[in-house]
N, C-alpha and C. Protein backbone atom coordinates (compact mmCIF):
# COMPACT_ATOMS: atom_id res chain seq x y z
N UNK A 1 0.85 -1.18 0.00
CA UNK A 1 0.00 0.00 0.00
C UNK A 1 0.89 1.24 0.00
N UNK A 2 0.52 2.19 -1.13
CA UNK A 2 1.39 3.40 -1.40
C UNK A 2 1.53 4.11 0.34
N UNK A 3 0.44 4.09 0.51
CA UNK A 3 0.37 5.41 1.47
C UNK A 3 1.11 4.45 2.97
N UNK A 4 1.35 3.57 3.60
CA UNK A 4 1.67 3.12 4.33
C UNK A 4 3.51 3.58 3.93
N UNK A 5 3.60 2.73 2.74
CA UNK A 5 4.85 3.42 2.41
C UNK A 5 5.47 4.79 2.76
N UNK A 6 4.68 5.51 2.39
CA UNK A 6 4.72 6.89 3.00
C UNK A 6 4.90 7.18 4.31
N UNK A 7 4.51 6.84 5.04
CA UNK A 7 4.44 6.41 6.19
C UNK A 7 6.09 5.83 7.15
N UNK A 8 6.07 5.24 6.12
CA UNK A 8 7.62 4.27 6.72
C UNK A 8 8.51 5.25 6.40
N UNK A 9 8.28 5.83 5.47
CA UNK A 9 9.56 6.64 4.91
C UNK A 9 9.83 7.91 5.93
N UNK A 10 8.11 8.06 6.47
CA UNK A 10 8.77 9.58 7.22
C UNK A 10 9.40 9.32 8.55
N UNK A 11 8.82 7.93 9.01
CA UNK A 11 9.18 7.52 10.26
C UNK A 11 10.46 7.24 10.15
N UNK A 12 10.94 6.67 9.11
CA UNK A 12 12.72 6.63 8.41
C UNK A 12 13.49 7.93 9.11
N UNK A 13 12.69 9.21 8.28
CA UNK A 13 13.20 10.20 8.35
C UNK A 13 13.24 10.96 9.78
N UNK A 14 12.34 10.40 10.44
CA UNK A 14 12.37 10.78 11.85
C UNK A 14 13.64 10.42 12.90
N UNK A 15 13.74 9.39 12.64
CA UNK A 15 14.23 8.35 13.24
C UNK A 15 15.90 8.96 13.02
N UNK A 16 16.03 8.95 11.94
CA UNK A 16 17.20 9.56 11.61
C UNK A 16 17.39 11.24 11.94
N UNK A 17 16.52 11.75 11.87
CA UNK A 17 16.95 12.94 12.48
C UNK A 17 16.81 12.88 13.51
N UNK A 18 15.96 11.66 14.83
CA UNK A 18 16.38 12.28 16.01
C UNK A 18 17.83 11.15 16.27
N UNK A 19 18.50 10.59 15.50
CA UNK A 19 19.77 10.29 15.80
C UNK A 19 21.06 11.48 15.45
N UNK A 20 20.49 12.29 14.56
CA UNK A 20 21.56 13.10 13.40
C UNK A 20 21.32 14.54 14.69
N UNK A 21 20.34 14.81 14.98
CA UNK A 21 20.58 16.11 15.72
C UNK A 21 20.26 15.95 17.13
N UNK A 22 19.78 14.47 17.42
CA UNK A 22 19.37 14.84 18.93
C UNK A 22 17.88 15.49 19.79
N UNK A 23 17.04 15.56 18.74
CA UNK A 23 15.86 16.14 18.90
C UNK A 23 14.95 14.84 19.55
N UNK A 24 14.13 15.19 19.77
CA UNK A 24 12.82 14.08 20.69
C UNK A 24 11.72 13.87 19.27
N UNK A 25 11.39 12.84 19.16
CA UNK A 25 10.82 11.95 18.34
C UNK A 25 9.79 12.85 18.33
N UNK A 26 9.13 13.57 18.93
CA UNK A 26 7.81 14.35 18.37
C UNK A 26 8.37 14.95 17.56
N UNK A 27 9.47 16.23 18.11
CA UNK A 27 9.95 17.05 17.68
C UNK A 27 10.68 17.17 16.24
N UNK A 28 11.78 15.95 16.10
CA UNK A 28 11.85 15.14 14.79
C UNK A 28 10.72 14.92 13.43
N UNK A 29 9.37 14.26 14.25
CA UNK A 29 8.30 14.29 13.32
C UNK A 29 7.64 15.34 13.24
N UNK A 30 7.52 16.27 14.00
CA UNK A 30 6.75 17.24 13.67
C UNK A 30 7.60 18.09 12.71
N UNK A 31 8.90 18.33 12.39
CA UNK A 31 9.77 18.94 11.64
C UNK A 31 9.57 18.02 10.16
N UNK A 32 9.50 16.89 10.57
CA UNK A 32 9.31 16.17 9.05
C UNK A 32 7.79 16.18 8.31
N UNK A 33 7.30 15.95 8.80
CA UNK A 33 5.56 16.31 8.69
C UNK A 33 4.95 18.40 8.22
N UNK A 34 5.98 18.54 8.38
CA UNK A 34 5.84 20.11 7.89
C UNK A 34 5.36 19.85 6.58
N UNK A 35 5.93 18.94 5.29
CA UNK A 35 5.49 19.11 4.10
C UNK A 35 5.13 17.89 3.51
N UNK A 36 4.91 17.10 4.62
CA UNK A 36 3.80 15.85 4.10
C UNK A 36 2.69 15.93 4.34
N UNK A 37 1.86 15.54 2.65
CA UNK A 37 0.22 15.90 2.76
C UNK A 37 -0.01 14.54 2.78
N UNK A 38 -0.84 14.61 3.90
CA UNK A 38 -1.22 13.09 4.43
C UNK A 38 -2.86 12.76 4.62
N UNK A 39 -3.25 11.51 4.51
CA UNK A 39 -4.62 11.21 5.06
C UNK A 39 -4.36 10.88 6.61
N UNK A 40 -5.47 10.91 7.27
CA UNK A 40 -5.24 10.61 8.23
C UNK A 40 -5.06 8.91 8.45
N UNK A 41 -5.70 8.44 7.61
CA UNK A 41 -4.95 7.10 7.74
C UNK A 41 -3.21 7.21 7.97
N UNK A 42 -2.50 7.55 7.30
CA UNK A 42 -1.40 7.68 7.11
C UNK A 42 -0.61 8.00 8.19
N UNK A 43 -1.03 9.25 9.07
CA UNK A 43 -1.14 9.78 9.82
C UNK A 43 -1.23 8.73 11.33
N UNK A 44 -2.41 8.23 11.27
CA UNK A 44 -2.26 6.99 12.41
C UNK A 44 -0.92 6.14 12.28
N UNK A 45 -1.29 5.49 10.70
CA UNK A 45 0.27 4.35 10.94
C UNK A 45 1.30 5.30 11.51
N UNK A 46 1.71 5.79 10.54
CA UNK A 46 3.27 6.80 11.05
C UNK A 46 3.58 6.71 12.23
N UNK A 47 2.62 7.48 13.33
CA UNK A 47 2.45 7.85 14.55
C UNK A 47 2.35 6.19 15.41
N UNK A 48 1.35 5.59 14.94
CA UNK A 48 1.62 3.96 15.25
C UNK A 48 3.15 3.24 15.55
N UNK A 49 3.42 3.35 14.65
CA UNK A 49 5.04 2.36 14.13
C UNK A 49 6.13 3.35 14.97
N UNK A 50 6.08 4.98 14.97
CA UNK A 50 7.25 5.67 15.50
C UNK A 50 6.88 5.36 17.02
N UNK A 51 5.64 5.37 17.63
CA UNK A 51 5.44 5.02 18.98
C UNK A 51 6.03 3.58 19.54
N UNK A 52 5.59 2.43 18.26
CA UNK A 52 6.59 1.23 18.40
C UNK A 52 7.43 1.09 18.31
N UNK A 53 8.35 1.85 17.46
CA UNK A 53 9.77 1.91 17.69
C UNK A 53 10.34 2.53 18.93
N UNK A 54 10.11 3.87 19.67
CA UNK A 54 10.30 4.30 20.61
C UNK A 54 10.08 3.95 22.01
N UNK A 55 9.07 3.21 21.62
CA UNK A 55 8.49 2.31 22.92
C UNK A 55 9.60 1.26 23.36
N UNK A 56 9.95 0.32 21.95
CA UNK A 56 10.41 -0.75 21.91
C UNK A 56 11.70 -0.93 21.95
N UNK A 57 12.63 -0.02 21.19
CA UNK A 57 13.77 0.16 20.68
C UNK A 57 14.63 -0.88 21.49
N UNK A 58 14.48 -0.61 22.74
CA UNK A 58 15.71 -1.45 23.52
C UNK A 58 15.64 -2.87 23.20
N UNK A 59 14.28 -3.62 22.87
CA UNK A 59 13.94 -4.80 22.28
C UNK A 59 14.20 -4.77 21.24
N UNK A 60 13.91 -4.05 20.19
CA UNK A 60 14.33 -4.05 18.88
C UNK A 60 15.56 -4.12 19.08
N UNK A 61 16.88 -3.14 19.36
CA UNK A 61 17.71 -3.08 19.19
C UNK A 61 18.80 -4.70 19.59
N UNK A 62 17.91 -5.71 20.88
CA UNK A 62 18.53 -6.55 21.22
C UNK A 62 18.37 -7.61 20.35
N UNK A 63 17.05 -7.78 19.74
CA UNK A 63 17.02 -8.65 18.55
C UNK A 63 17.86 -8.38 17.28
N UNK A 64 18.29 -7.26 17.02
CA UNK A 64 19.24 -7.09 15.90
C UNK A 64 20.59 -7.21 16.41
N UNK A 65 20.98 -7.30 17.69
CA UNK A 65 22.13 -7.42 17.91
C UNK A 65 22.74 -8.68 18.03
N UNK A 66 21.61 -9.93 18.70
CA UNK A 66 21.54 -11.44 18.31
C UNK A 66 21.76 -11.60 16.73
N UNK A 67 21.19 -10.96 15.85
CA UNK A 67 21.29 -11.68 14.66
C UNK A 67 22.46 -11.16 14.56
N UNK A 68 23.12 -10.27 14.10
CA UNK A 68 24.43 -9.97 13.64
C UNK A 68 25.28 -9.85 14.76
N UNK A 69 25.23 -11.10 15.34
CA UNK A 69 26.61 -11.14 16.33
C UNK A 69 28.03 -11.02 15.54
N UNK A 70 28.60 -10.35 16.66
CA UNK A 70 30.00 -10.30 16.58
C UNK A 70 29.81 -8.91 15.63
N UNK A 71 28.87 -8.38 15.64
CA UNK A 71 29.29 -6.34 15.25
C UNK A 71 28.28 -5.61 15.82
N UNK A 72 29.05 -4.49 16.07
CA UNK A 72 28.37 -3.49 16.83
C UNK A 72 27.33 -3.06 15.70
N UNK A 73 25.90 -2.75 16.53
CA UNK A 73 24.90 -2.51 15.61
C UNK A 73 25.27 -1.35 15.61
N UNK A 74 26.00 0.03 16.53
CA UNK A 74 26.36 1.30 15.75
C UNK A 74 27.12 1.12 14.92
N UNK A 75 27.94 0.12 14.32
CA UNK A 75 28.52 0.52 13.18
C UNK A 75 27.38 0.07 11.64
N UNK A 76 26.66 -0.26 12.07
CA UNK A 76 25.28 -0.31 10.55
C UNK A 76 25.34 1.24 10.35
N UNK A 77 25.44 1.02 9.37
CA UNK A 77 24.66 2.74 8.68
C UNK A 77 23.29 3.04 9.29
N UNK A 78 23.21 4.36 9.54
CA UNK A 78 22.08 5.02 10.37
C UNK A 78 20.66 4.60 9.30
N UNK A 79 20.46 5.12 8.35
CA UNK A 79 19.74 4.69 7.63
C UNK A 79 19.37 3.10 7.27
N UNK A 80 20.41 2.25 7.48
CA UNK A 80 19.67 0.96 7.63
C UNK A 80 19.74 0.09 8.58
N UNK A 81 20.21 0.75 10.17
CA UNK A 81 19.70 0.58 11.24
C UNK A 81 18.29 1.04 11.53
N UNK A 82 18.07 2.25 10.83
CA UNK A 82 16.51 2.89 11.22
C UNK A 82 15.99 1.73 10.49
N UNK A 83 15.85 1.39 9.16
CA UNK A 83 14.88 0.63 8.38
C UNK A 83 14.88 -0.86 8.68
N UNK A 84 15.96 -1.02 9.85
CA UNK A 84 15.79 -2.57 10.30
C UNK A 84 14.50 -2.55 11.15
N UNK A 85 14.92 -1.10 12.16
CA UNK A 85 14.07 -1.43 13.44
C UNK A 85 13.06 -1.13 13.00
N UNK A 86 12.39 -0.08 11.80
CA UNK A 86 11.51 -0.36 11.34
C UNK A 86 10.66 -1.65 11.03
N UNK A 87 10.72 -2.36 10.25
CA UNK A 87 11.02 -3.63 9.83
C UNK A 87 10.87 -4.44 11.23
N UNK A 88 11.96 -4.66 12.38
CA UNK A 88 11.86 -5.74 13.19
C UNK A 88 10.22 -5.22 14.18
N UNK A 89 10.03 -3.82 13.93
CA UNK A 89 9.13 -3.60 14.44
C UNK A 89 7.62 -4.24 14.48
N UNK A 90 7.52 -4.04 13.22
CA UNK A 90 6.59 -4.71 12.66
C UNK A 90 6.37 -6.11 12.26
N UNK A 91 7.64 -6.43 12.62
CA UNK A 91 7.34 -8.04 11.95
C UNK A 91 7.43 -8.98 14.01
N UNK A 92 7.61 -8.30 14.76
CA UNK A 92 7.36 -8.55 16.52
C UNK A 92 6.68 -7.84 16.30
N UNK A 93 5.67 -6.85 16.40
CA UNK A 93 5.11 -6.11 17.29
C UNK A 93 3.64 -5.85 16.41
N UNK A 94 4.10 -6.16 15.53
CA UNK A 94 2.69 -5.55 14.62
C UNK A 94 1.37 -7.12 13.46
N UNK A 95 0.70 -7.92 14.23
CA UNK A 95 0.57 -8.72 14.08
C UNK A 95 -0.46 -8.94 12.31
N UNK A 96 -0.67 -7.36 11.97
CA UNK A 96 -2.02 -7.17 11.64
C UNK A 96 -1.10 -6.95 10.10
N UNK A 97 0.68 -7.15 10.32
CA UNK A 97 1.12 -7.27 9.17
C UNK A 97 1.91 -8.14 8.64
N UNK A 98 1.82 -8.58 7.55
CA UNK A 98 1.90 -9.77 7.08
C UNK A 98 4.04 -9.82 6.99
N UNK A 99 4.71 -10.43 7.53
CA UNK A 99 6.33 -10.57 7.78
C UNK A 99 6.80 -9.90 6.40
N UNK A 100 6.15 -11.06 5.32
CA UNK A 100 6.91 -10.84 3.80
C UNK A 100 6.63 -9.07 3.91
N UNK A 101 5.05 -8.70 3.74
CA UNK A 101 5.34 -7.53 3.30
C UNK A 101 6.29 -6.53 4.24
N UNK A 102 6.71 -6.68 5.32
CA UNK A 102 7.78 -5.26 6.18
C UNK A 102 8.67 -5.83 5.80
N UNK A 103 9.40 -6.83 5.27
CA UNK A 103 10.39 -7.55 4.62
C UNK A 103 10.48 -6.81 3.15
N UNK A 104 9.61 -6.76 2.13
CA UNK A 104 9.11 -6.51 0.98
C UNK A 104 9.58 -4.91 0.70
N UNK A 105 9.10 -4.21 1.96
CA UNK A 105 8.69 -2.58 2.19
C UNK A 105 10.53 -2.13 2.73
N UNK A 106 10.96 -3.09 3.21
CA UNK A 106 12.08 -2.52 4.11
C UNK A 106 13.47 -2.53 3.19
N UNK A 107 13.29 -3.67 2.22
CA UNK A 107 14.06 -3.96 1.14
C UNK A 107 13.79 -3.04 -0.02
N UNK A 108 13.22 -2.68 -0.23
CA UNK A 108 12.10 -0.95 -1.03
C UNK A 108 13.12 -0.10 -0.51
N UNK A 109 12.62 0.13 0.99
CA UNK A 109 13.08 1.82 0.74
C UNK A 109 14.28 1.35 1.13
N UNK A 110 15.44 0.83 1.54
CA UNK A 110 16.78 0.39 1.28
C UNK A 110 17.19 0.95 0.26
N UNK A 111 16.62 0.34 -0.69
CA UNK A 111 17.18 0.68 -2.21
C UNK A 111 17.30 2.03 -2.51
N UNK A 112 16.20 2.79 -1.88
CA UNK A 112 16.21 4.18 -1.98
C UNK A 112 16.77 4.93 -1.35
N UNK A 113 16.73 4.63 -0.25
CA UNK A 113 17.76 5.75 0.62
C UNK A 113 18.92 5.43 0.93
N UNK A 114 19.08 4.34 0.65
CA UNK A 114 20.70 3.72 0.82
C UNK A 114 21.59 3.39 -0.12
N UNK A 115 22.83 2.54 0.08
CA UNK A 115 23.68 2.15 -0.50
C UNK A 115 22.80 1.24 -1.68
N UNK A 116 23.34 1.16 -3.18
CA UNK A 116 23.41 -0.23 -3.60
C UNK A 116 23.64 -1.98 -3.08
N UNK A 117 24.05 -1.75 -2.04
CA UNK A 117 23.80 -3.26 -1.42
C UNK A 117 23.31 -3.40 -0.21
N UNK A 118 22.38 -2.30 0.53
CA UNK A 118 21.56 -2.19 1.49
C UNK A 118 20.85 -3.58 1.58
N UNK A 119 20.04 -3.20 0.00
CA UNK A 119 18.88 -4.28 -0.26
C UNK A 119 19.12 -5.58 0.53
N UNK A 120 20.22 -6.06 0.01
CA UNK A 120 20.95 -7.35 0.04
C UNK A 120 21.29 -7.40 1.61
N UNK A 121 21.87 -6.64 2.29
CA UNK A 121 21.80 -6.53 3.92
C UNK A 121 20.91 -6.72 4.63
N UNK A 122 19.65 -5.68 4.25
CA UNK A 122 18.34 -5.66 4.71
C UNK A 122 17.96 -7.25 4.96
N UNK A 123 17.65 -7.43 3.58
CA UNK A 123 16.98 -9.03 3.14
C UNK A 123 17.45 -9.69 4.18
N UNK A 124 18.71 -10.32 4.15
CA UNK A 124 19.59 -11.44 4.79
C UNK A 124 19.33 -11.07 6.68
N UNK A 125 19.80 -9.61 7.10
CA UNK A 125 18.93 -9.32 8.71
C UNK A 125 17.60 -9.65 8.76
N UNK A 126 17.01 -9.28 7.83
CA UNK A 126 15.48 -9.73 8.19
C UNK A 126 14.83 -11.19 8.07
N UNK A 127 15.54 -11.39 7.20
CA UNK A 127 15.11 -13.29 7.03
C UNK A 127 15.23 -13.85 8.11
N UNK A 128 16.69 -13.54 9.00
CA UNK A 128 16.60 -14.43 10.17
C UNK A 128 15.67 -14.07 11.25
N UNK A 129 15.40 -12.64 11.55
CA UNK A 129 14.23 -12.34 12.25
C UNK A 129 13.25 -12.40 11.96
N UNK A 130 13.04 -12.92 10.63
CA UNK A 130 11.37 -13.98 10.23
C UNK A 130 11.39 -15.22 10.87
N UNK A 131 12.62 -15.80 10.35
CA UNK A 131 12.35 -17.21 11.10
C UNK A 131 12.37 -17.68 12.37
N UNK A 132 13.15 -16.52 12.74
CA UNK A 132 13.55 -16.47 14.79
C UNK A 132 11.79 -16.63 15.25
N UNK A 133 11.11 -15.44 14.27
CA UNK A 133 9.82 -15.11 15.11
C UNK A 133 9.16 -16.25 15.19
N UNK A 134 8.95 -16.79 13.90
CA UNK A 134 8.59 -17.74 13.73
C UNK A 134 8.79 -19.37 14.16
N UNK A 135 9.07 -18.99 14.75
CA UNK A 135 10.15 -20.27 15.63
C UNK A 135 9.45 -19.77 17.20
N UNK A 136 9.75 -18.63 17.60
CA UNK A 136 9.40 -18.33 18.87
C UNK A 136 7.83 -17.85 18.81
N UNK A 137 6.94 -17.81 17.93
CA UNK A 137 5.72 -17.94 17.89
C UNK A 137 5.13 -19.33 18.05
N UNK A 138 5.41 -20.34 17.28
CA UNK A 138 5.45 -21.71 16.97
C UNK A 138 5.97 -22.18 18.42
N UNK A 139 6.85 -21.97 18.79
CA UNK A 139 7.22 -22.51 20.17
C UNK A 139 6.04 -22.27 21.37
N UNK A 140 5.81 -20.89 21.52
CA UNK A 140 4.33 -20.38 22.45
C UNK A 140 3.22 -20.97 22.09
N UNK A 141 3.05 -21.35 20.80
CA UNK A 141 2.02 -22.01 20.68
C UNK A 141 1.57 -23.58 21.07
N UNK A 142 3.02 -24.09 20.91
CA UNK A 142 2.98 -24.95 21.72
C UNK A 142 2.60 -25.11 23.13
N UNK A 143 3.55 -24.33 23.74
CA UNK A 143 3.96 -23.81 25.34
C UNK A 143 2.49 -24.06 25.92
N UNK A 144 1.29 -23.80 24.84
CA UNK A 144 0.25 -22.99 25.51
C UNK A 144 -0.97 -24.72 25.31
């Protein structure tokens, strides 16, 4: 969905500016949101997903640090550290979306705001935190 896209991208852009200057995640989005014309659908996700990331981060950040053991997740590029935790966000936290597509979406805007071999980074971090989930979903379900 275009407009969800939209969505990811500003929360991208948030995310990164409150790493690049230090500003507070409202403050960040409300600076980025100056010249996005949005529905309010749009508007909810955004605000949705940046609240899950901010909420979560310290979780997010520990699941990406399991998968790529043995490197510091500050040394990922800022831009595809944001679009992981994007991404791991939604694929833990957001049930109502389907893995492939924040997999699909995260490998997208990679391509765009990043390096030529983002894509290929992205993909390979996120695959294993498909199958981790999936493994530790499948396991609870058991459990239960």
């Amino acid at each position: 969905m275009k407009s969800r896209r939209e969505a990811r991208e500003v929360v991208l852009k948030t995310l990164y500016r409150v790493e690049a200057t230090g500003n507070t995640a409202e403050e960040a989005y409300n600076d980025v949101c100056m010249n996005w014309s949005r529905s309010p659908f749009d508007e909810v996700y955004a605000q949705r997903l940046l609240k899950g990331i901010t909420t979560n981060v310290e979780g997010i950040d520990a699941i990406l640090r399991d998968i790529v053991k043995n490197w510091d997740i500050e040394r990922i590029a800022i831009i595809d550290r944001n679009i992981l935790r994007i991404a791991i966000c939604e694929v833990v936290y957001f049930d109502d979306i389907p893995p492939k597509v924040s997999m699909d979406e995260a490998i997208e805007i990679a391509k765009i705001y990043s390096t030529s071999d983002s894509g290929k980074f992205v993909n390979g971090i996120l695959d294993k935190v498909v199958k981790r989930e999936k493994q530790r979903k499948q396991k609870r379900t058991m459990d239960l």
